[in-house]
C-alpha atoms as a PDB file:
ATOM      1  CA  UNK A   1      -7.489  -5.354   2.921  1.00  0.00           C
ATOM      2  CA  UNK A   2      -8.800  -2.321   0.848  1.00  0.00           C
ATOM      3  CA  UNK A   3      -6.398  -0.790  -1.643  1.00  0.00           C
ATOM      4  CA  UNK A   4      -5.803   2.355  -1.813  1.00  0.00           C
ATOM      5  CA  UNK A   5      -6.922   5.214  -4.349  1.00  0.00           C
ATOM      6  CA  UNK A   6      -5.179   8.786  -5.192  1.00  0.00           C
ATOM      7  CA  UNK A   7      -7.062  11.112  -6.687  1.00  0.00           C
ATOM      8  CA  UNK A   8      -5.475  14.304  -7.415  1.00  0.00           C
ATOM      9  CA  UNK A   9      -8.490  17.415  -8.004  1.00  0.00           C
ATOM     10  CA  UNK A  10     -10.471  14.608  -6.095  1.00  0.00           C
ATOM     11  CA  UNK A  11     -13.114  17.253  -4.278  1.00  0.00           C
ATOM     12  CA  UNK A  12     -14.970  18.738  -7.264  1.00  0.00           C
ATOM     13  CA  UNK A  13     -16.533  18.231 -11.036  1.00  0.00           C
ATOM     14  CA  UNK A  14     -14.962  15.091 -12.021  1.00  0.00           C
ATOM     15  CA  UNK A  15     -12.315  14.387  -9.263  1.00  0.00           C
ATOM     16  CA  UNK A  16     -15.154  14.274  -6.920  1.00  0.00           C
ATOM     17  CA  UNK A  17     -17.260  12.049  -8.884  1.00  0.00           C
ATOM     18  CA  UNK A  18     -14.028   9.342  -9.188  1.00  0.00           C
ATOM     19  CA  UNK A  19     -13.437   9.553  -5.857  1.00  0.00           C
ATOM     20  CA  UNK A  20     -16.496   8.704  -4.616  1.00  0.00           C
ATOM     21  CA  UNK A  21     -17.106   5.757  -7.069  1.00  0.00           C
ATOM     22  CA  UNK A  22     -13.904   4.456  -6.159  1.00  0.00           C
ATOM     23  CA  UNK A  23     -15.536   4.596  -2.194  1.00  0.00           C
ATOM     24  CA  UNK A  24     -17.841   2.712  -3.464  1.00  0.00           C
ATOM     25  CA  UNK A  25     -16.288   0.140  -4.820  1.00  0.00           C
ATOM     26  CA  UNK A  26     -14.253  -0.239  -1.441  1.00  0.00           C
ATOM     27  CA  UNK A  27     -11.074   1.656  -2.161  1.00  0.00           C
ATOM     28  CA  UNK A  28      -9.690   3.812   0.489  1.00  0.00           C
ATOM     29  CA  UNK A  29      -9.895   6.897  -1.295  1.00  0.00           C
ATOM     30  CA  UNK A  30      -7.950  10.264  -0.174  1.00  0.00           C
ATOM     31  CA  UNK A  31      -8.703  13.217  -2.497  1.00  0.00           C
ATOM     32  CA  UNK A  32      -6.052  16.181  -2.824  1.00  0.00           C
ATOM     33  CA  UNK A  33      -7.410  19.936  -3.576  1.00  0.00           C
ATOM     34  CA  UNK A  34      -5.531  23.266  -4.134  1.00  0.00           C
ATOM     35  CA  UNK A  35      -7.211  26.017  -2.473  1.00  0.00           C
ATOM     36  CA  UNK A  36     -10.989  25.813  -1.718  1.00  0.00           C
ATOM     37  CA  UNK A  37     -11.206  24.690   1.995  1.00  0.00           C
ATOM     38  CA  UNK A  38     -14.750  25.416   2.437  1.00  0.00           C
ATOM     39  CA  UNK A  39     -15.486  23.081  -0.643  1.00  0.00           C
ATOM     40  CA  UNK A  40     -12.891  20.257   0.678  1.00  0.00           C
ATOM     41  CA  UNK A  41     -14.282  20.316   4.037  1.00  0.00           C
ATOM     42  CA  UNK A  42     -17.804  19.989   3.108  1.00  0.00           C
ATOM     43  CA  UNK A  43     -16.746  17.202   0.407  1.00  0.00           C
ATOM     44  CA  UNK A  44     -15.021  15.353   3.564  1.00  0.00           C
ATOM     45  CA  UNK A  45     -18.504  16.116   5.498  1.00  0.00           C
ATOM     46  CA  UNK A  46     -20.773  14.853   2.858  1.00  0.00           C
ATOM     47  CA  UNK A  47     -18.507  11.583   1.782  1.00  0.00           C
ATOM     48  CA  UNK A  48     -16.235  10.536   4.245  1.00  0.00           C
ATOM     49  CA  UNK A  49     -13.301  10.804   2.308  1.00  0.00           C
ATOM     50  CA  UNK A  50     -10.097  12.038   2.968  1.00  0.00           C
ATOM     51  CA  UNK A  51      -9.050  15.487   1.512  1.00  0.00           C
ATOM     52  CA  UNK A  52      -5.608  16.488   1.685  1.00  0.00           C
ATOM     53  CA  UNK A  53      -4.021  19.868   0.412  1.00  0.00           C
ATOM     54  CA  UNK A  54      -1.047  20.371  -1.915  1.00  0.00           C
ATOM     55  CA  UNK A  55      -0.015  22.038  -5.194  1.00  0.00           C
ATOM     56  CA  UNK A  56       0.699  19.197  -7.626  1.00  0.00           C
ATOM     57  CA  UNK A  57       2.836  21.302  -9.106  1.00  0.00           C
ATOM     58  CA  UNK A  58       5.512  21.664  -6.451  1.00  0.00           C
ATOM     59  CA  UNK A  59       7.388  17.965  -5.844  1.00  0.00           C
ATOM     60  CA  UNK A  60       8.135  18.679  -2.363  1.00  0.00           C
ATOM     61  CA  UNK A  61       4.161  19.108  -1.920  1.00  0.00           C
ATOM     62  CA  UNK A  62       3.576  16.430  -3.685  1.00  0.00           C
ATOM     63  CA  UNK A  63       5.958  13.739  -1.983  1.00  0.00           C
ATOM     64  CA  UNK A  64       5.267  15.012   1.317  1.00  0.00           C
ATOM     65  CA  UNK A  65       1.529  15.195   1.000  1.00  0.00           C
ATOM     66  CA  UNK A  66       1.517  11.309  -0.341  1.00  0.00           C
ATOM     67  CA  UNK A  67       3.741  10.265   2.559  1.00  0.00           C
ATOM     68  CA  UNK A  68       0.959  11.524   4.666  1.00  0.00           C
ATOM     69  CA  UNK A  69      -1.389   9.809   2.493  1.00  0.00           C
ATOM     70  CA  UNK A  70       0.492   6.456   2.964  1.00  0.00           C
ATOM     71  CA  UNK A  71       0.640   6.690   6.977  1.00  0.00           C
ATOM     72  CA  UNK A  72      -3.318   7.325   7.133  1.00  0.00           C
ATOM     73  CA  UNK A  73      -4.776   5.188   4.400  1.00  0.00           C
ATOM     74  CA  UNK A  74      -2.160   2.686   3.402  1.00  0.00           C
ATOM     75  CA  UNK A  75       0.296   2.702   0.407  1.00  0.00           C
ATOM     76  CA  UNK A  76      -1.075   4.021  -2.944  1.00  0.00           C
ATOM     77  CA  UNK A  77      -1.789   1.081  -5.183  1.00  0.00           C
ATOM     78  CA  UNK A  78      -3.953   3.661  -7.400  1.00  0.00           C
ATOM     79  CA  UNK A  79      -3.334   7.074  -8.369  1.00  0.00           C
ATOM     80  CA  UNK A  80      -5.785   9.328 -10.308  1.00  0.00           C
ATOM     81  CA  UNK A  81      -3.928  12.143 -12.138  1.00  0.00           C
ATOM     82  CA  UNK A  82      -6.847  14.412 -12.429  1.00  0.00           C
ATOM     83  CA  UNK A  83      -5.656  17.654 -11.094  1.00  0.00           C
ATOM     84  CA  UNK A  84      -5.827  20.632 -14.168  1.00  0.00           C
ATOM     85  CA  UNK A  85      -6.076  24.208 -14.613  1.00  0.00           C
ATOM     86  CA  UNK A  86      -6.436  26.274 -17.697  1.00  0.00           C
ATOM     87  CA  UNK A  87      -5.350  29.780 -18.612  1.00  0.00           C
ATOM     88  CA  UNK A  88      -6.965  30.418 -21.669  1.00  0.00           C
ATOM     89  CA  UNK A  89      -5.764  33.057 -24.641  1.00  0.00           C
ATOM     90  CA  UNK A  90      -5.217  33.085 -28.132  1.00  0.00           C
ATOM     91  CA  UNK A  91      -1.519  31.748 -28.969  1.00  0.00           C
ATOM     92  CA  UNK A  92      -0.259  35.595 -30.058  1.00  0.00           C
ATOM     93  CA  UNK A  93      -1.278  36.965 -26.487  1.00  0.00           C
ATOM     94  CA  UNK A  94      -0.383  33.971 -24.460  1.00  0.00           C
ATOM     95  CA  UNK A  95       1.778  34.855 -21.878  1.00  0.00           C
ATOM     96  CA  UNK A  96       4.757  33.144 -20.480  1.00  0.00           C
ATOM     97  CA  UNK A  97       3.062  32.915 -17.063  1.00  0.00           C
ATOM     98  CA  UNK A  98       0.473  31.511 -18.812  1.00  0.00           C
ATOM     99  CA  UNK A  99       2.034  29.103 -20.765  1.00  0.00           C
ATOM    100  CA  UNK A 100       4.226  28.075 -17.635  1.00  0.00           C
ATOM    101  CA  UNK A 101       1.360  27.590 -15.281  1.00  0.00           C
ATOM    102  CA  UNK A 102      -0.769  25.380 -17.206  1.00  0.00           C
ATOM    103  CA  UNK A 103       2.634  23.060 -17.971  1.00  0.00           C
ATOM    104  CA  UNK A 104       3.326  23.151 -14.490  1.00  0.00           C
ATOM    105  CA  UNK A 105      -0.125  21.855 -13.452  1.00  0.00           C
ATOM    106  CA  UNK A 106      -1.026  19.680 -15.791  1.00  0.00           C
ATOM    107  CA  UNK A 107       2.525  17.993 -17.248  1.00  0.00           C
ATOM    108  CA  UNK A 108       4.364  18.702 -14.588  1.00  0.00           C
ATOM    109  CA  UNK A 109       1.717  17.584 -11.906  1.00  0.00           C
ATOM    110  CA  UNK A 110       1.438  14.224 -13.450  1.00  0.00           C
ATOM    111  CA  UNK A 111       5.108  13.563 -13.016  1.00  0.00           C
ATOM    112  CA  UNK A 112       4.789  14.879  -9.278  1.00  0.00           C
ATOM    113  CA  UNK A 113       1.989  12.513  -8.432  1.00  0.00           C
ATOM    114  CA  UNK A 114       3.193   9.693  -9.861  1.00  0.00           C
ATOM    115  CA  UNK A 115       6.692   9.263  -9.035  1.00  0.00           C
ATOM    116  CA  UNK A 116       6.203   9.458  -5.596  1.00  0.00           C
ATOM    117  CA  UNK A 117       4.220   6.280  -5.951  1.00  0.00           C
ATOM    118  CA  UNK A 118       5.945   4.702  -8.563  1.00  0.00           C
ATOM    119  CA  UNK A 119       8.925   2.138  -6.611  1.00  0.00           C
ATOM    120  CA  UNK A 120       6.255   1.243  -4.114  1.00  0.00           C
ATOM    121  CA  UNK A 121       4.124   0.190  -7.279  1.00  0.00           C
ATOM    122  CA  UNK A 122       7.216  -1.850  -8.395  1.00  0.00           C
ATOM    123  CA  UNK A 123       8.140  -3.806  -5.481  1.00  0.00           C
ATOM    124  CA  UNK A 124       4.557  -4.723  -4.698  1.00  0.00           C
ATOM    125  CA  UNK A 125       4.112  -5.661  -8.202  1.00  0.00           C
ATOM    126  CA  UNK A 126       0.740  -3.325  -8.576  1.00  0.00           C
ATOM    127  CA  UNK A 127      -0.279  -0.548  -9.556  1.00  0.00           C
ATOM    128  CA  UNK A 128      -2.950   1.257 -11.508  1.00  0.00           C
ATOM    129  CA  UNK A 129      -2.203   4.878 -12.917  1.00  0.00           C
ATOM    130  CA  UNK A 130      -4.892   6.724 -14.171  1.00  0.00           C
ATOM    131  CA  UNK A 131      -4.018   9.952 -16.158  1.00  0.00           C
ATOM    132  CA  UNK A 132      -7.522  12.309 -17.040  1.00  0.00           C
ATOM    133  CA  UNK A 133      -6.008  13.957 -20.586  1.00  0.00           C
ATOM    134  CA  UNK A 134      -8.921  15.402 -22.704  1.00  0.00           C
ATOM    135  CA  UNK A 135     -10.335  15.811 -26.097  1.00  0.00           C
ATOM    136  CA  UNK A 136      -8.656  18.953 -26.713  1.00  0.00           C
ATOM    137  CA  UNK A 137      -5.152  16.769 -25.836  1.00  0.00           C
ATOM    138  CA  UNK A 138      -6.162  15.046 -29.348  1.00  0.00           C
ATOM    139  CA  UNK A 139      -7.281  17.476 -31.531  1.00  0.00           C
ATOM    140  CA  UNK A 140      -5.985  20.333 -30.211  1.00  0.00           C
ATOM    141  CA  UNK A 141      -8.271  23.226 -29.713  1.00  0.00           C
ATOM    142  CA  UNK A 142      -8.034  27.760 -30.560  1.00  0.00           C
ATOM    143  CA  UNK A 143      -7.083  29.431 -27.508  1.00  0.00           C
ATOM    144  CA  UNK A 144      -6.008  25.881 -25.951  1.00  0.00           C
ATOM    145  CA  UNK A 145      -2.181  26.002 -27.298  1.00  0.00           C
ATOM    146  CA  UNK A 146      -1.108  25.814 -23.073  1.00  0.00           C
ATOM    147  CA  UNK A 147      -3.586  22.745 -22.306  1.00  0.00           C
ATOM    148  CA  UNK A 148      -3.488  20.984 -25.091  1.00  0.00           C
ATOM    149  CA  UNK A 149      -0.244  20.771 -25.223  1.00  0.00           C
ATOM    150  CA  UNK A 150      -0.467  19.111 -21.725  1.00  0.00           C
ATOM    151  CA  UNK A 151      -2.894  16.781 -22.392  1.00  0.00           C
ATOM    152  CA  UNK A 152      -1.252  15.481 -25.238  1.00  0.00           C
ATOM    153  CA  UNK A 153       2.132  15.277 -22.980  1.00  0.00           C
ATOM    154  CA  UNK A 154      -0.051  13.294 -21.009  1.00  0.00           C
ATOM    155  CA  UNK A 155      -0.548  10.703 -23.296  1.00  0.00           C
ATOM    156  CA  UNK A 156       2.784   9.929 -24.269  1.00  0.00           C
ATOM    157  CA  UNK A 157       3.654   9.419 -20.410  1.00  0.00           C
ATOM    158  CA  UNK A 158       1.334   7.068 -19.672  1.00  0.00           C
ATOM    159  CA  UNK A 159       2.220   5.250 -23.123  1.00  0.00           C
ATOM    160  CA  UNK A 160       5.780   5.196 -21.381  1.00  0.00           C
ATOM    161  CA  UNK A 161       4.833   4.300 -18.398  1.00  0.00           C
ATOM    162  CA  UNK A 162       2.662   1.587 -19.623  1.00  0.00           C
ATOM    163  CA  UNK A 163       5.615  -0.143 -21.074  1.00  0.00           C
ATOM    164  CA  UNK A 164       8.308   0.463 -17.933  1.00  0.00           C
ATOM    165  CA  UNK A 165       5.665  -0.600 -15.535  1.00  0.00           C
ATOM    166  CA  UNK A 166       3.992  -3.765 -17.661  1.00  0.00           C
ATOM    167  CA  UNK A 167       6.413  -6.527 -16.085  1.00  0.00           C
ATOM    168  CA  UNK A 168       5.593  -5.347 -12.693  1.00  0.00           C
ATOM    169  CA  UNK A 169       2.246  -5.626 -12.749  1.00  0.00           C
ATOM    170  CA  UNK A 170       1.463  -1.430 -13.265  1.00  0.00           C
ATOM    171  CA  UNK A 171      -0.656  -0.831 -15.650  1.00  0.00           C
ATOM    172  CA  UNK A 172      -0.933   3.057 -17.203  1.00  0.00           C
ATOM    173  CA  UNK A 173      -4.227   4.492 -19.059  1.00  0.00           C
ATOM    174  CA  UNK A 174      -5.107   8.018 -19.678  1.00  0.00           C
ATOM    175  CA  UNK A 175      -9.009   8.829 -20.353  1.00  0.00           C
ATOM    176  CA  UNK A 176      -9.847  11.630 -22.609  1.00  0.00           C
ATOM    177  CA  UNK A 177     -13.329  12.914 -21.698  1.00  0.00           C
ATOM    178  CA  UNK A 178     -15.240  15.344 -24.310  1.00  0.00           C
ATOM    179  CA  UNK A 179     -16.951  17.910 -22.800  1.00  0.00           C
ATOM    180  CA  UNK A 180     -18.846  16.931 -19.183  1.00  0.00           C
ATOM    181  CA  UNK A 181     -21.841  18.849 -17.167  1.00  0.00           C
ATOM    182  CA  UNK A 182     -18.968  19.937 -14.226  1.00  0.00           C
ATOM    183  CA  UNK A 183     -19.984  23.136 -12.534  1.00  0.00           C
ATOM    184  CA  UNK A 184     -17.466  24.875 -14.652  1.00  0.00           C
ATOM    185  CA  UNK A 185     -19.051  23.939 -18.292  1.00  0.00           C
ATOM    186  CA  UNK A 186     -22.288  24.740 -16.905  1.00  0.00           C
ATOM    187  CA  UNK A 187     -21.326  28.319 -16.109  1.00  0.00           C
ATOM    188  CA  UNK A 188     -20.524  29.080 -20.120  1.00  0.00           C
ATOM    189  CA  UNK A 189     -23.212  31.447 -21.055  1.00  0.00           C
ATOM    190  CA  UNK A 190     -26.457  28.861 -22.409  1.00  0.00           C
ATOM    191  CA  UNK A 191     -25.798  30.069 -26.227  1.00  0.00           C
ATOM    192  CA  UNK A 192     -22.672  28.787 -26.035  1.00  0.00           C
ATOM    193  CA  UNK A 193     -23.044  25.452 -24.359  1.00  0.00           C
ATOM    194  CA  UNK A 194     -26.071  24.851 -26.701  1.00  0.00           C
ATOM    195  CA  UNK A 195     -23.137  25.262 -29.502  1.00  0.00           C
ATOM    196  CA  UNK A 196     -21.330  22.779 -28.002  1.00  0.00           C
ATOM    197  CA  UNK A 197     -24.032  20.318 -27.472  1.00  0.00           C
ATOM    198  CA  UNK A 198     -25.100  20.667 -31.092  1.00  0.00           C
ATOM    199  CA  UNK A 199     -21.260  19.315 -32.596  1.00  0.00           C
ATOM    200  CA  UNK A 200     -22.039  16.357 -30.146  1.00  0.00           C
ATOM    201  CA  UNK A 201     -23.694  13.351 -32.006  1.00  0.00           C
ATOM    202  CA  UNK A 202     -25.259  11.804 -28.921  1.00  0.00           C
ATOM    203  CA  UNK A 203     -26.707  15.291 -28.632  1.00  0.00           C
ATOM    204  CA  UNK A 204     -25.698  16.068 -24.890  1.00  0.00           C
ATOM    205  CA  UNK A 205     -23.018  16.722 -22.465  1.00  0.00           C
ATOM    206  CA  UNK A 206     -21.218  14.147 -20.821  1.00  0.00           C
ATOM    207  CA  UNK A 207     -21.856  13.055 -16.866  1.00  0.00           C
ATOM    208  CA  UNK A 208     -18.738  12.940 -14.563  1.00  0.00           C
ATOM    209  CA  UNK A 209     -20.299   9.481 -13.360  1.00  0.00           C
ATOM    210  CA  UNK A 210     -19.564   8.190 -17.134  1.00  0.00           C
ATOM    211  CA  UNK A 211     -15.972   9.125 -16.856  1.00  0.00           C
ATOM    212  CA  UNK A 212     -15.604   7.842 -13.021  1.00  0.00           C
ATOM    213  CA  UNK A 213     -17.289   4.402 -14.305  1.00  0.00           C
ATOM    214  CA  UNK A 214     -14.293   4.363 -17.014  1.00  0.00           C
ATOM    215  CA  UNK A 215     -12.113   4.854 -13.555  1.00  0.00           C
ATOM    216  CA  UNK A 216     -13.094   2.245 -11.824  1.00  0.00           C
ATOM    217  CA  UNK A 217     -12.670  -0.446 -14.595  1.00  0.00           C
ATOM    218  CA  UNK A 218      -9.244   0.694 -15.298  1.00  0.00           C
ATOM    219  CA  UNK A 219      -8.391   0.590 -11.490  1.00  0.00           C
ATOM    220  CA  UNK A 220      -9.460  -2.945 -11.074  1.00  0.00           C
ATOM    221  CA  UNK A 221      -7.759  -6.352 -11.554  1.00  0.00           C
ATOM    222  CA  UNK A 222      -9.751  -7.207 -14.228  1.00  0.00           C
ATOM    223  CA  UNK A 223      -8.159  -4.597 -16.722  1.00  0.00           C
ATOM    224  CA  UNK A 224      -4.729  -6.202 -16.813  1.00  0.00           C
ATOM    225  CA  UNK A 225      -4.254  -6.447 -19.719  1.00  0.00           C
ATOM    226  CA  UNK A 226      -5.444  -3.028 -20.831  1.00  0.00           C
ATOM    227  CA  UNK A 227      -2.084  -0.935 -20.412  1.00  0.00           C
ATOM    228  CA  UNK A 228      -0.727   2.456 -22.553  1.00  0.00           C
ATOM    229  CA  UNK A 229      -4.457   2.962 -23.736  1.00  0.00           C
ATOM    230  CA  UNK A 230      -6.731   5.827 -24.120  1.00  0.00           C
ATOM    231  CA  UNK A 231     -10.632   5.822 -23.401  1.00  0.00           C
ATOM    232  CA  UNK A 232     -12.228   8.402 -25.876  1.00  0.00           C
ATOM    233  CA  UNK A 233     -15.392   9.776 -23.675  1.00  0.00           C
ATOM    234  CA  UNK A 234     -16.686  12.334 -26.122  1.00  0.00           C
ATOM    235  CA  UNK A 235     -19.553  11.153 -27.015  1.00  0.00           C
ATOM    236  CA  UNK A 236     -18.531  10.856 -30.733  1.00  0.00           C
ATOM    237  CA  UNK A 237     -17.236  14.279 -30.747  1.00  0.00           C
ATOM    238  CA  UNK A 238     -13.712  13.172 -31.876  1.00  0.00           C
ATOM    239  CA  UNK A 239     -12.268   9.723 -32.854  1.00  0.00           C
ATOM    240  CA  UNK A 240      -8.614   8.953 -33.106  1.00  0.00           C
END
């Protein structure tokens, strides 16, 4: 019987790409969006996957929308964290709605998705959680105060979770990708992306395929033993 794969912000950029290389690999895959219908229909269309709606940042969403999850597909024995926003200003005209938004999201959301899925992960004795932090979670970035701050939140849960879940078979892994062609990086105005590229030593942006291949090793029973780690996908931007 196929397991089952979460992935939260699993329609577009690089939710889309992990959930459809998790299809491939013969995971029953539902993806969860926040608002773009037309996109989440025609990513259901195109793939055959599953696309529920919620705001990871509510728990009631969250809870409810995995229960429906759960009756269609099967219990979640994977969950992808990948759902993120960011609200972008310098720190001295941040805003508390800014600043609250971006925790709620991105910290916030991780605790929504997971804990839902967390006892069933116990008493089966497997899990996989998957958290998508990023480079600017480990070096922090100007302007980025909100998200990194999230990202590196991110990393100390799934370090925590790694060790709670170990003797029950869960395993929890956060990747960090650099910066990746999504439709969103490819919108920045061609100067500045060709600014970015240039502090990248291999010289290019990142695929969303690369990061969905780290995915689907971390998801499978071969990476056991790999628990409370972080995959650096940067391309040599950043080491820790």
């Amino acid at each position: 019987m196929a397991r089952t794969a979460l992935v939260t912000g699993g329609s577009r950029g690089i939710g889309a790409a992990i959930s459809k290389a998790l299809k491939a690999e013969g995971y029953e895959v539902a993806a969860t969006y926040a608002g773009n219908d037309a996109a989440a229909a025609k990513f259901t269309e195109e793939t055959g996957i599953k696309t529920y709606k919620w705001n990871v940042a509510d728990y009631a969403e969250s809870k409810a929308g995995i229960e429906q999850v759960e009756a269609d597909l099967g219990p979640v024995d994977v969950v992808v964290a990948n759902a993120g926003i960011t609200r972008d200003a310098m720190f001295h005209r941040m805003t508390p709605e800014q600043w609250n938004d971006v925790i709620a999201t991105n910290l916030t959301g991780v605790f929504n998705t997971v804990h839902p899925v967390w006892s069933g992960m116990r008493d089966r004795k497997f899990g996989r959680v998957i958290v998508i932090s990023s480079i600017n979670g480990q070096k922090g970035q100007a302007g980025q105060v909100n998200y990194a701050a999230t990202k590196a939140g991110d990393l100390g849960i799934v370090k925590s979770l790694a060790q709670e879940g170990a003797k029950f078979g869960i395993t929890a892994n956060a990747i960090c990708p650099g910066y990746i062609a999504t439709e969103m990086v490819m919108a920045i105005d061609e100067s500045v992306r060709e600014k970015i590229i240039k502090g990248i030593p291999v010289g290019r942006l990142g695929e969303p395929e690369e990061i969905a291949r780290c995915v689907t090793f971390l998801a499978s029973e071969d990476s056991g033993f790999i628990n409370g780690s972080t995959i650096s996908a940067n391309g040599a931007q950043f080491f820790v």
